[in-house]
N, C-alpha and C. Protein backbone atom coordinates (compact mmCIF):
# COMPACT_ATOMS: atom_id res chain seq x y z
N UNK A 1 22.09 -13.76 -8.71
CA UNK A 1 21.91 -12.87 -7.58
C UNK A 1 22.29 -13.62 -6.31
N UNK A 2 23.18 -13.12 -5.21
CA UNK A 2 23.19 -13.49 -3.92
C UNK A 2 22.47 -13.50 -3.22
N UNK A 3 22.10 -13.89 -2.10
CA UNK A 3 21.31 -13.55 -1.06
C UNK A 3 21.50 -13.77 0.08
N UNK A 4 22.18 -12.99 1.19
CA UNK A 4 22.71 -13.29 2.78
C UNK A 4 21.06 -12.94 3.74
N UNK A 5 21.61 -13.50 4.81
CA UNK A 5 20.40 -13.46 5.71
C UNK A 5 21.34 -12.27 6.59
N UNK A 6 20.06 -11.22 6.72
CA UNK A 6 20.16 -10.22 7.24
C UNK A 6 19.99 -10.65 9.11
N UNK A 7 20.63 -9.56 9.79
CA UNK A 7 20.33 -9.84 10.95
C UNK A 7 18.87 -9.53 11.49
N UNK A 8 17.76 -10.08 12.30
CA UNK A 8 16.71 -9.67 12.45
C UNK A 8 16.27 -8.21 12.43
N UNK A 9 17.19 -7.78 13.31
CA UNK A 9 16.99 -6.56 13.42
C UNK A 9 16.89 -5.44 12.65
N UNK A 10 17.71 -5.59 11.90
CA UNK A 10 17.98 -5.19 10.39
C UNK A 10 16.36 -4.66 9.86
N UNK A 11 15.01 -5.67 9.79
CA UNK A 11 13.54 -5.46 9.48
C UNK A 11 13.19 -4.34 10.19
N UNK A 12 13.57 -4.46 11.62
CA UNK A 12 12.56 -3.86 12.73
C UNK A 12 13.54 -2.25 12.47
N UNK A 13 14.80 -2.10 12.03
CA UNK A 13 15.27 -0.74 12.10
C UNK A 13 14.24 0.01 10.68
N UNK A 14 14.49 -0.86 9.56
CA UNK A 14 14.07 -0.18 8.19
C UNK A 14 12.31 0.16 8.69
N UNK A 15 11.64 -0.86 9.32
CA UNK A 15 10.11 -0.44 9.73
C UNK A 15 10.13 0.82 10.80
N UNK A 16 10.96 1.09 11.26
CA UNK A 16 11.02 2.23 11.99
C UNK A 16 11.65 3.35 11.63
N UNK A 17 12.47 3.31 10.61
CA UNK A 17 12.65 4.46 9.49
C UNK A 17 12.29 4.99 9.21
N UNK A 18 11.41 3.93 8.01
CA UNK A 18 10.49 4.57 6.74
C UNK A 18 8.63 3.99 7.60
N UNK A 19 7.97 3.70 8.60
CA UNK A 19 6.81 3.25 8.62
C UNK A 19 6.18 4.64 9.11
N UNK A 20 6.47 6.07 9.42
CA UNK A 20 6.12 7.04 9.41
C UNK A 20 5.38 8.10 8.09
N UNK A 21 6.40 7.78 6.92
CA UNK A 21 6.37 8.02 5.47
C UNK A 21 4.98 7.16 5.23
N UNK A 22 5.40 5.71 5.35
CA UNK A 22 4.69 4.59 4.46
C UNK A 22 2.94 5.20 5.11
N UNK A 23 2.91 5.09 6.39
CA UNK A 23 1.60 5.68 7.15
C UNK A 23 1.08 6.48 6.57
N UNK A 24 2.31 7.32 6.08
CA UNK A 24 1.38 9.07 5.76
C UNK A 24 0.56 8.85 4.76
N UNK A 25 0.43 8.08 3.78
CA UNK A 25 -0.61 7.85 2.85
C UNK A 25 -2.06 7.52 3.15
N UNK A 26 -1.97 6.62 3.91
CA UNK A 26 -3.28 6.23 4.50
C UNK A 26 -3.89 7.05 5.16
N UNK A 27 -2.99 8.15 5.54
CA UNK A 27 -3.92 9.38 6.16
C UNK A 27 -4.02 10.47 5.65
N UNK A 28 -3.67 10.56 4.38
CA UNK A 28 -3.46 12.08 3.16
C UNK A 28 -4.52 12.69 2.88
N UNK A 29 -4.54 13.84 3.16
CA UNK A 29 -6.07 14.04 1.82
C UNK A 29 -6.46 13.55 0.72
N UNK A 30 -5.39 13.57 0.61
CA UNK A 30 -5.36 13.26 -1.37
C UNK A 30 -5.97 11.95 -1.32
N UNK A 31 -5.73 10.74 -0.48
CA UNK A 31 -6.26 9.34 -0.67
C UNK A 31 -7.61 9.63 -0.35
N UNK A 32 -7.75 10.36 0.15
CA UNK A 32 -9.58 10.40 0.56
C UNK A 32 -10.13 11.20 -0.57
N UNK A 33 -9.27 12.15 -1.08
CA UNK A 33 -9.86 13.00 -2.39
C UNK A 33 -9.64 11.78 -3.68
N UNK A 34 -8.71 11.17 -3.74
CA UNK A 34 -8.98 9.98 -4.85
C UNK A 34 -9.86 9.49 -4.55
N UNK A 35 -10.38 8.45 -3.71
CA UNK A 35 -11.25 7.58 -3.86
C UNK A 35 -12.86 8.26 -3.53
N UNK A 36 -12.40 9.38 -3.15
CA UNK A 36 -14.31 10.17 -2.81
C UNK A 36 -14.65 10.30 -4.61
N UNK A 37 -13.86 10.67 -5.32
CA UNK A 37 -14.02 11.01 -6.71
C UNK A 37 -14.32 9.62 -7.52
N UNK A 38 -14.36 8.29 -6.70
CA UNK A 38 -14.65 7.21 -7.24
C UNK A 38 -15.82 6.51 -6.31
N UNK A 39 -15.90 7.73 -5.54
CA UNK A 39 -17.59 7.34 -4.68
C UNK A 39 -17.61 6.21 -3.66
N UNK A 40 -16.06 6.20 -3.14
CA UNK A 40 -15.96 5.84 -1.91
C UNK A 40 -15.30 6.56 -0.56
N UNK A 41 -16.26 7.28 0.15
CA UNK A 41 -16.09 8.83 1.10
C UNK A 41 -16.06 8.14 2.42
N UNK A 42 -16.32 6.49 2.66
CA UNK A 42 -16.12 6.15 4.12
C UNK A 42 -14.61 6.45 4.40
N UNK A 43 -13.63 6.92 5.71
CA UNK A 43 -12.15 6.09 5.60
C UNK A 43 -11.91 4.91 6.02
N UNK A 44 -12.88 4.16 6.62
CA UNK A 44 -12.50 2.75 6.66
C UNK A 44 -12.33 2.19 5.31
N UNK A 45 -13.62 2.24 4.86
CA UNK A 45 -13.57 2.07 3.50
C UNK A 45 -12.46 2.09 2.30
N UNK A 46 -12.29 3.94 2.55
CA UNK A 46 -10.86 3.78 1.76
C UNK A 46 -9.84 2.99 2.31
N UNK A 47 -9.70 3.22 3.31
CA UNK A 47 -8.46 2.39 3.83
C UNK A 47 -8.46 0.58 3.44
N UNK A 48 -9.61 -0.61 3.63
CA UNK A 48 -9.53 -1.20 3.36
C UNK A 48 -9.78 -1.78 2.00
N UNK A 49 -9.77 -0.64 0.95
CA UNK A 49 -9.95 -0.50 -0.11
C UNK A 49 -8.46 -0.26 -1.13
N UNK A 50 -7.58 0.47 -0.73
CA UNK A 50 -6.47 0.66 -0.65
C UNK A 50 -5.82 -0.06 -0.82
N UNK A 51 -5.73 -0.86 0.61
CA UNK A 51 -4.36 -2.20 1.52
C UNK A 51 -5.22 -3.05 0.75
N UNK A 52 -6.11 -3.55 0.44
CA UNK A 52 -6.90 -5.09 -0.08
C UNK A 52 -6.49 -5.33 -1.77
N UNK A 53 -6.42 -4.05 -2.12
CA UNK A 53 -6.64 -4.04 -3.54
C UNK A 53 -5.81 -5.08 -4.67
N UNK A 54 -4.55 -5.03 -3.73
CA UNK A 54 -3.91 -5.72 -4.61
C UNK A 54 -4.40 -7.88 -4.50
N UNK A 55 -5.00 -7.83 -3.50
CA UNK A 55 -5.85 -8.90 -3.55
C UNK A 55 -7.04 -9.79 -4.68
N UNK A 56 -7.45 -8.07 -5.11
CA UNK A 56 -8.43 -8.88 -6.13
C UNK A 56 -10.03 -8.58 -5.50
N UNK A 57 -11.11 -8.91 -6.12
CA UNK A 57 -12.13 -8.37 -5.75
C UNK A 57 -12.64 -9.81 -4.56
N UNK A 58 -11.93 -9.49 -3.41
CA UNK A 58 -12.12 -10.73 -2.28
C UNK A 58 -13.14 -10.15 -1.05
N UNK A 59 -13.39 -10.95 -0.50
CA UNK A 59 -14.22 -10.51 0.67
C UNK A 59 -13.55 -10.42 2.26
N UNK A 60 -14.71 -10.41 3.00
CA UNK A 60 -14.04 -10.02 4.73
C UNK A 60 -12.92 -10.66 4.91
N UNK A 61 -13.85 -12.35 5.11
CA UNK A 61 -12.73 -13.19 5.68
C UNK A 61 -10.99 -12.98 5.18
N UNK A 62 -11.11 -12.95 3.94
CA UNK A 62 -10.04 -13.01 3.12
C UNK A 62 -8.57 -11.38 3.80
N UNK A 63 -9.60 -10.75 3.48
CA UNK A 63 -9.10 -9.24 4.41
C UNK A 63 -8.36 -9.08 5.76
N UNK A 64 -10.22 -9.97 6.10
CA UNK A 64 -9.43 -9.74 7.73
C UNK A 64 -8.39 -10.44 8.13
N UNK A 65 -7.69 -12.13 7.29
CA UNK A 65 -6.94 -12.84 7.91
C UNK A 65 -5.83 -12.07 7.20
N UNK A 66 -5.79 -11.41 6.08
CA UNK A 66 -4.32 -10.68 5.43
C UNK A 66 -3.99 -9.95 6.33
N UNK A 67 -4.94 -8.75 7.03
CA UNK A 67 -4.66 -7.59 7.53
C UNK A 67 -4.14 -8.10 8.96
N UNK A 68 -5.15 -8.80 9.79
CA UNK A 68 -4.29 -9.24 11.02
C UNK A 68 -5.16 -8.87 11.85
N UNK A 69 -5.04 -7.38 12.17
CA UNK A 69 -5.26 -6.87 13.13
C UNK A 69 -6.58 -6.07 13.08
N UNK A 70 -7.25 -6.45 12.66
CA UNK A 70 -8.80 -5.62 12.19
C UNK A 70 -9.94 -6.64 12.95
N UNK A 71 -11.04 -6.46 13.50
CA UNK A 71 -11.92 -7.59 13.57
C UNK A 71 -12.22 -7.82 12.61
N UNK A 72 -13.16 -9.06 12.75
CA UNK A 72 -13.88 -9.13 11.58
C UNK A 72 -14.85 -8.52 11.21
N UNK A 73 -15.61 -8.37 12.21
CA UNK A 73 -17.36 -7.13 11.88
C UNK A 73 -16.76 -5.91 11.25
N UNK A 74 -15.67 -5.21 11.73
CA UNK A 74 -15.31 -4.13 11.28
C UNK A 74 -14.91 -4.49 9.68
N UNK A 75 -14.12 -4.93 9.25
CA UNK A 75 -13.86 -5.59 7.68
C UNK A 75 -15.39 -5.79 7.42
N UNK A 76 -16.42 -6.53 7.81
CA UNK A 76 -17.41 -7.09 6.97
C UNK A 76 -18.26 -5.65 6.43
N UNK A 77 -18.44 -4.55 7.78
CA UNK A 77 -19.20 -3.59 7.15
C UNK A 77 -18.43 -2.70 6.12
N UNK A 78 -17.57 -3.11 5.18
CA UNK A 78 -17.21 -2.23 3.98
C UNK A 78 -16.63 -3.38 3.27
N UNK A 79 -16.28 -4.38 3.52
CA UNK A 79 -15.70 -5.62 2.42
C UNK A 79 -16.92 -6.63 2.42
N UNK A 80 -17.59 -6.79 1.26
CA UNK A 80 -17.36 -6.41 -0.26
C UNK A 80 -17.38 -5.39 -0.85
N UNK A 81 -18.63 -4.67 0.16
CA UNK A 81 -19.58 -3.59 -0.05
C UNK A 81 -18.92 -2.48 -1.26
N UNK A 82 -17.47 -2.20 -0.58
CA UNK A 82 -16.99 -1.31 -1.70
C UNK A 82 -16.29 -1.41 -2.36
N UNK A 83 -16.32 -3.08 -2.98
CA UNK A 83 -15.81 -3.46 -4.74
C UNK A 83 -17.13 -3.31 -5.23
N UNK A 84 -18.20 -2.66 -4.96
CA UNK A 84 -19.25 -2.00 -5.40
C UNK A 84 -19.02 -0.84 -5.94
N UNK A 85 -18.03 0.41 -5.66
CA UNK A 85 -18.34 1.39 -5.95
C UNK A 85 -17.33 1.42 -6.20
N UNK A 86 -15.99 0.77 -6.69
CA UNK A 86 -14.33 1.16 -6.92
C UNK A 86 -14.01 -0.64 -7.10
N UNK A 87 -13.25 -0.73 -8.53
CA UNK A 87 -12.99 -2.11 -8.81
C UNK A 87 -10.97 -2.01 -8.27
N UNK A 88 -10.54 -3.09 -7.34
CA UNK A 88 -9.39 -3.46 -7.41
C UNK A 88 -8.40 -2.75 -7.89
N UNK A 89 -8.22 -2.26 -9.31
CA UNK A 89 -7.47 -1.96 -10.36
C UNK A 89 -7.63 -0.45 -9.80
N UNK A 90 -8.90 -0.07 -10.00
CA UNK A 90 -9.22 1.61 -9.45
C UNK A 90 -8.79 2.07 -8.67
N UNK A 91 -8.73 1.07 -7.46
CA UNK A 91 -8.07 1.43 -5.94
C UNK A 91 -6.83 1.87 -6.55
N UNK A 92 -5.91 0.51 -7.08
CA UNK A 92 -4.38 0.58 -7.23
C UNK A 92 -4.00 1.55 -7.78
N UNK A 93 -4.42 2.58 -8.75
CA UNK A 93 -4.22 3.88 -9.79
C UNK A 93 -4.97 4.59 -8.59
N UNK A 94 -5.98 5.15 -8.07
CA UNK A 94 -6.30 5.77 -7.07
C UNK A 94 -4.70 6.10 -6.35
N UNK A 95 -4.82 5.17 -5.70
CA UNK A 95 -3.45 5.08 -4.36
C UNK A 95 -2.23 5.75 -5.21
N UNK A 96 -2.14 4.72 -5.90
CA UNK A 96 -0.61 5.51 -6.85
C UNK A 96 -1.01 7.19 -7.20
N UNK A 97 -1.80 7.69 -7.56
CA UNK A 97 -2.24 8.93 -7.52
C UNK A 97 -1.76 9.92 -6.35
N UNK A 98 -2.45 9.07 -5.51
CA UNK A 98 -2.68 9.71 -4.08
C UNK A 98 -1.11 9.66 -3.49
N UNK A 99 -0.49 8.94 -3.83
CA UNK A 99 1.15 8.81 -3.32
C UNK A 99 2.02 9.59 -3.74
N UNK A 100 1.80 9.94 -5.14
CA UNK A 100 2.35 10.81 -5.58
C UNK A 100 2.43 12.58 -5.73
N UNK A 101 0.92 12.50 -5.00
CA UNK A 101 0.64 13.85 -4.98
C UNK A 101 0.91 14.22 -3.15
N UNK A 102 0.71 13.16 -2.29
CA UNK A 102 1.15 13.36 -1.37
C UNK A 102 2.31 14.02 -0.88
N UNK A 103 3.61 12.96 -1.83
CA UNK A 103 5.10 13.20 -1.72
C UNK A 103 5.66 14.55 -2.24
N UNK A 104 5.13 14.93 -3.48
CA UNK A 104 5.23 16.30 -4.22
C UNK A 104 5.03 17.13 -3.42
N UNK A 105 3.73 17.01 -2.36
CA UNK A 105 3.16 18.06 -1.55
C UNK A 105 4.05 18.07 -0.37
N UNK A 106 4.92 16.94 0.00
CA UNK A 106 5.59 17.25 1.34
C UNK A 106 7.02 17.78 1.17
N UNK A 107 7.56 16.58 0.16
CA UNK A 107 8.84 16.77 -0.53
C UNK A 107 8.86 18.24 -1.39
N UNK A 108 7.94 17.86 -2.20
CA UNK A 108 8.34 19.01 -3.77
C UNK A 108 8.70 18.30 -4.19
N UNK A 109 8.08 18.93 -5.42
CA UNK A 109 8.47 17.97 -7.18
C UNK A 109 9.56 17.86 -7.16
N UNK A 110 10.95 18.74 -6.77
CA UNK A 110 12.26 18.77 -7.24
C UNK A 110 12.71 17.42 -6.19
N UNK A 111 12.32 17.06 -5.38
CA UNK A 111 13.22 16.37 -4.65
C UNK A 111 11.79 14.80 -5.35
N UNK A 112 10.96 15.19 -5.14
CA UNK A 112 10.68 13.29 -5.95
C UNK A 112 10.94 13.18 -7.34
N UNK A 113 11.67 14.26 -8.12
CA UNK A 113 12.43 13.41 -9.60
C UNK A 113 13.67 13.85 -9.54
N UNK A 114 14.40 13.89 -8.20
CA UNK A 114 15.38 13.47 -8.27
C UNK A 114 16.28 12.35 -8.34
N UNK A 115 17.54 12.32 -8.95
CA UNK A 115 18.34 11.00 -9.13
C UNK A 115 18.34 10.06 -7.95
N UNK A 116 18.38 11.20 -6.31
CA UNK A 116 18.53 10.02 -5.32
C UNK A 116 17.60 9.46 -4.80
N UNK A 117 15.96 10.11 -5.25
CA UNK A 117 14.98 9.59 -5.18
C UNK A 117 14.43 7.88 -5.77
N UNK A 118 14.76 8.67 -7.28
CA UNK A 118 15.24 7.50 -8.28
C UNK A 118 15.87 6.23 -7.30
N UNK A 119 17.39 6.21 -6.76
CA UNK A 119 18.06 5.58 -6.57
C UNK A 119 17.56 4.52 -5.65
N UNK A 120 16.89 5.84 -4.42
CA UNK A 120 15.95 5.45 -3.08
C UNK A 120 14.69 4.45 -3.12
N UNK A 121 14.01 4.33 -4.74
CA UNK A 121 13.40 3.70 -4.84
C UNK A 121 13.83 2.13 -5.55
N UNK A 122 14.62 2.17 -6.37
CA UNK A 122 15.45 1.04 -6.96
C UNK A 122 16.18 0.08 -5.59
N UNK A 123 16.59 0.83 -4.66
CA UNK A 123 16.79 0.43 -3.61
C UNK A 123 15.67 -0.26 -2.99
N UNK A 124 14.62 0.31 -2.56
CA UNK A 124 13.53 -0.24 -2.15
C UNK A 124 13.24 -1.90 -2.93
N UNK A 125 13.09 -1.14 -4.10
CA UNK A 125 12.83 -2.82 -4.95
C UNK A 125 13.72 -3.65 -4.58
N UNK A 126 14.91 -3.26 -4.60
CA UNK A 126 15.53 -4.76 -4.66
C UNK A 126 15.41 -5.35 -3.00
N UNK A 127 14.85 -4.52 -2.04
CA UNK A 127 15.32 -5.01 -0.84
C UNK A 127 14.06 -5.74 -0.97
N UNK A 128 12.67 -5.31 -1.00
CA UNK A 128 11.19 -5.78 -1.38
C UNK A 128 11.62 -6.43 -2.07
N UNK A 129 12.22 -7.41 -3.32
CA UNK A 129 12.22 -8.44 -4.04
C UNK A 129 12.89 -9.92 -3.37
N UNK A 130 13.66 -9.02 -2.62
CA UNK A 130 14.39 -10.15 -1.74
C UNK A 130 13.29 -10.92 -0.41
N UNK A 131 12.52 -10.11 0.17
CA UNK A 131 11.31 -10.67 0.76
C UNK A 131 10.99 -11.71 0.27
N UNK A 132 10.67 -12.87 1.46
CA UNK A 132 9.86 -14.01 1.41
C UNK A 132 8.44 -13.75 1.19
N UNK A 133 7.93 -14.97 0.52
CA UNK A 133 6.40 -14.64 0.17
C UNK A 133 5.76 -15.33 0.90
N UNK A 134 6.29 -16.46 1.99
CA UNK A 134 5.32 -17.46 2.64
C UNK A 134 4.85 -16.74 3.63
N UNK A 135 3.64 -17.27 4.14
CA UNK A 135 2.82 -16.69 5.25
C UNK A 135 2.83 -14.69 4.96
N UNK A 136 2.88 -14.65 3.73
CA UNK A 136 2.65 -13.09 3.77
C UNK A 136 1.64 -12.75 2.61
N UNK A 137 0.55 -12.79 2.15
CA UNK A 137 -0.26 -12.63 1.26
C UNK A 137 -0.66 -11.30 0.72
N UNK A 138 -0.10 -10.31 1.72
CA UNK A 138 -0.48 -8.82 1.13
C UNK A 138 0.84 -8.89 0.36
N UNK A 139 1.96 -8.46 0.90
CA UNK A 139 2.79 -8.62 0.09
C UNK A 139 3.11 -9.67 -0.95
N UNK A 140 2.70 -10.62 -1.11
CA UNK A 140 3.00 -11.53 -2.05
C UNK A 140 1.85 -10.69 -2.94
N UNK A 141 1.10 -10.54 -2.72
CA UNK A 141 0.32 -9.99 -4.02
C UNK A 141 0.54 -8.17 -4.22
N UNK A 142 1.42 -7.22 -3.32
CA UNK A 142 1.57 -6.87 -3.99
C UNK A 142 3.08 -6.92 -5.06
N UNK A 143 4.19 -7.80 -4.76
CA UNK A 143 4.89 -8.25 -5.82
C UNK A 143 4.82 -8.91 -6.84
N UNK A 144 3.75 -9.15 -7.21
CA UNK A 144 2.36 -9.81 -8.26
C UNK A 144 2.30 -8.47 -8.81
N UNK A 145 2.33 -7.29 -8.60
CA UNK A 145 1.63 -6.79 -9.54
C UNK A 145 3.05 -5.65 -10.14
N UNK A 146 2.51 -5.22 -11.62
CA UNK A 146 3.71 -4.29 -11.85
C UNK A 146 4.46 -3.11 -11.56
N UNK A 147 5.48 -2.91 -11.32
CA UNK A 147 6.07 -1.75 -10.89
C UNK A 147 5.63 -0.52 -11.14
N UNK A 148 5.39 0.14 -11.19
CA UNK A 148 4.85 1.51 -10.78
C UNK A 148 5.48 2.41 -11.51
N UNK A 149 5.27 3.52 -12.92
CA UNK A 149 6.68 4.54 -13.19
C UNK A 149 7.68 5.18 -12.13
């Protein structure tokens, strides 16, 4: 495989593309109807339940330095608290749930099994595989985990 260095800018166009889409999850019904059905109804909660998951069953500190931009008190009142009521793994099938029923609901089924959907996502991977993993721990763990149907 090759690998050229993209121009900076290149990041900041694709995050301003697709970071409208990527958002819409975290604010779906459906993610709040997955994880209420696993008896977690806070949305902080879900939310840092969600983004953490692929972490592993970790606590605040761990959270708050991945996430960045969260305090810490805010992370502490729901991390650990709710690898109490939803394990890691749960979140990750939760979310994938919730993503998919999202996209169906905005798109339609016909356009998320389509070929250029297909294509749109194979695309994605390879650009996400090409990502550096240093100083990035959400993403490094979630390219740790397996691809998704």
């Amino acid at each position: 495989m090759t690998t050229a260095a993209l121009d900076a800018r290149a990041g900041r166009r694709c995050h301003n593309a697709l970071n409208s889409l990527h958002s819409t999850h975290y604010f779906s019904p459906d993610l709040g109807r997955e994880l209420g059905a696993l008896g977690v109804t806070d949305a902080r909660a879900v939310n840092f339940a969600v983004r953490a998951a692929a972490l592993g069953t970790v606590g605040a500190g761990v959270v708050t330095a991945a996430f960045y931009n969260y305090k810490h008190d805010l992370v502490a009142r729901h991390v650990p608290a709710v690898w109490e009521k939803v394990t890691p793994q749960q979140a990750l099938e939760a979310r994938l749930r919730a993503v998919d029923a999202t996209l169906r609901r905005l798109l339609g089924a016909e356009a998320v099994a389509s070929a250029e959907m297909a294509e749109a996502a194979e695309l994605a991977l390879r650009a996400a595989e090409g990502c550096s993993r240093s100083a990035r721990p959400l993403y490094s763990a979630h390219a740790d985990l397996p691809v998704p149907d």
